[in-house]
Protein backbone atom coordinates (compact mmCIF):
# COMPACT_ATOMS: atom_id res chain seq x y z
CA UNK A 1 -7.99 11.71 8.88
CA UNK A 2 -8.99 14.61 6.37
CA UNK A 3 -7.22 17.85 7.40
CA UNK A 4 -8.74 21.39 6.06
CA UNK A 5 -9.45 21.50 2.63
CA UNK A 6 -6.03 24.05 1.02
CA UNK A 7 -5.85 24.56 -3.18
CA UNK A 8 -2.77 26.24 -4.89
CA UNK A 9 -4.67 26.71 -7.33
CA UNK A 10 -3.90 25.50 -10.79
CA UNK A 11 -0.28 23.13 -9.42
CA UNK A 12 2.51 24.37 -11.71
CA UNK A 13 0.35 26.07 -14.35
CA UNK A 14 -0.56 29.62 -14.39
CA UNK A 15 -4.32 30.59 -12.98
CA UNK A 16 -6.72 30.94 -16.15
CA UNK A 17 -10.27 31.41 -16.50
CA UNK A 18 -10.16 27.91 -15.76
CA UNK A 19 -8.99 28.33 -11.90
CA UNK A 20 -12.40 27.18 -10.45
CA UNK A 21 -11.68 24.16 -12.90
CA UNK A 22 -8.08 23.40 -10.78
CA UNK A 23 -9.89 24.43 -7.24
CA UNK A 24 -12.64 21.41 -7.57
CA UNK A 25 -9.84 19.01 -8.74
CA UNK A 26 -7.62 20.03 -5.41
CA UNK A 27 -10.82 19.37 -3.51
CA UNK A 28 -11.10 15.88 -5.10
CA UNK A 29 -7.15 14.77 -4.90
CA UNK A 30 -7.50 16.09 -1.07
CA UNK A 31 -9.66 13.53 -0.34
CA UNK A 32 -8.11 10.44 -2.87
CA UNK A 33 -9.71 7.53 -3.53
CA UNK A 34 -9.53 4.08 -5.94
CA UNK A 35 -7.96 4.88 -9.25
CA UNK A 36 -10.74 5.08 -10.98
CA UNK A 37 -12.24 7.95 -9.01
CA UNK A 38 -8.51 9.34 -9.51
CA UNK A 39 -9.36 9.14 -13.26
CA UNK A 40 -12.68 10.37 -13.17
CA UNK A 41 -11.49 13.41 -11.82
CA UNK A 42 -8.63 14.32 -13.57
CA UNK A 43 -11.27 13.72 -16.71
CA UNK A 44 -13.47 16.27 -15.08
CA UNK A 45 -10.52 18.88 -14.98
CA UNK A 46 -10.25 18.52 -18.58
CA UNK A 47 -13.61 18.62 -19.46
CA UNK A 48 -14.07 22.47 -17.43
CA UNK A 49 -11.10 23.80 -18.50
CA UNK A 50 -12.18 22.55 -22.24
CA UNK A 51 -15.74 23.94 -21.44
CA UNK A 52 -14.26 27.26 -20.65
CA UNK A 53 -12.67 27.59 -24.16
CA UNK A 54 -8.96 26.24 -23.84
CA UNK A 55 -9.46 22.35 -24.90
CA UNK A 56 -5.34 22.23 -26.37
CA UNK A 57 -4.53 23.59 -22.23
CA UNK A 58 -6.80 21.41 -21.20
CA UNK A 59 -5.36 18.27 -22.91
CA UNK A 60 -1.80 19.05 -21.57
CA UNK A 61 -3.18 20.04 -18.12
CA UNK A 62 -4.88 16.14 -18.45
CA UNK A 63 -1.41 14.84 -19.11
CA UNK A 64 -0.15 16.81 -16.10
CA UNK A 65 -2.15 15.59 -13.87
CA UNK A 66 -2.41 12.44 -14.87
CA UNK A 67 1.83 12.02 -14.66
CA UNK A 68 2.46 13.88 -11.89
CA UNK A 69 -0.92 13.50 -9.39
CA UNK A 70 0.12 9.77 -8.38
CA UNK A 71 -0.11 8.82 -5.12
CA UNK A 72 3.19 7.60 -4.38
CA UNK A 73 5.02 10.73 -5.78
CA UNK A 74 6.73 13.31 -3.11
CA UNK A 75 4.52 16.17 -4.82
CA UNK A 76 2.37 18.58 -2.31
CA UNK A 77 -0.36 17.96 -5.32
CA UNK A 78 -0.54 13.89 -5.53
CA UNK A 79 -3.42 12.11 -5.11
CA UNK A 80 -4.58 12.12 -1.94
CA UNK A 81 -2.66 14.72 -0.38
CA UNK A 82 -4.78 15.62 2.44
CA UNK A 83 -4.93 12.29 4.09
CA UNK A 84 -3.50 12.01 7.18
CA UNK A 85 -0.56 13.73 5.25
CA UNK A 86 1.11 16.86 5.08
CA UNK A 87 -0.87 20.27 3.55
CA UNK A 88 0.97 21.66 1.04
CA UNK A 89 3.02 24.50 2.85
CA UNK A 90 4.10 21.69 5.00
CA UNK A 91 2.04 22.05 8.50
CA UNK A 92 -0.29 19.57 9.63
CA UNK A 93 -3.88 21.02 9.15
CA UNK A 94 -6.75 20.88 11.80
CA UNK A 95 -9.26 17.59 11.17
CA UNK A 96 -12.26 18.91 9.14
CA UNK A 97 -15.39 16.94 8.52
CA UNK A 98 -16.31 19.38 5.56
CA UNK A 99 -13.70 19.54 3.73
């Protein structure tokens, strides 16, 4: 069960330019997947963020993610985080087939 999409925005790192960047990545770790799709989007947060100017914030935003997104963490922001799971402020969303 996928419950309605909800981003924090940029997870323990202050809202840049780049906050469209950590909104798409939210929408991606909502949903989870294999590892490799885990990968492949924690490589497309550093590539925006790097597009929009900031490639040193993006590297360490890369490392972020990559340490502290796994699944089996207790973070509101792990991989996955939106299946059949808690949302992030702790409440049970409603289903949603759009997210």
């Amino acid at each position: 069960m996928l419950y309605l999409f909800v981003s924090d925005g940029c997870s323990c790192f202050p809202d840049g330019n780049w906050l469209e960047c950590c909104n798409q990545h939210d929408k991606l770790y909502q949903q989870g997947g294999s590892p490799i799709q885990r990968k492949s989007a924690d490589i497309g947060l550093l590539c925006c963020v790097a597009g929009k100017g900031h490639p040193i914030i993006a590297f360490i935003m890369y490392l972020g993610v990559r340490v502290a997104g796994l699944s089996w963490l207790p973070t509101p922001f792990r991989w996955g985080f939106g299946i059949g799971k808690h949302h992030r402020n702790g409440t049970k969303g409603r289903n949603s087939n759009n997210a």
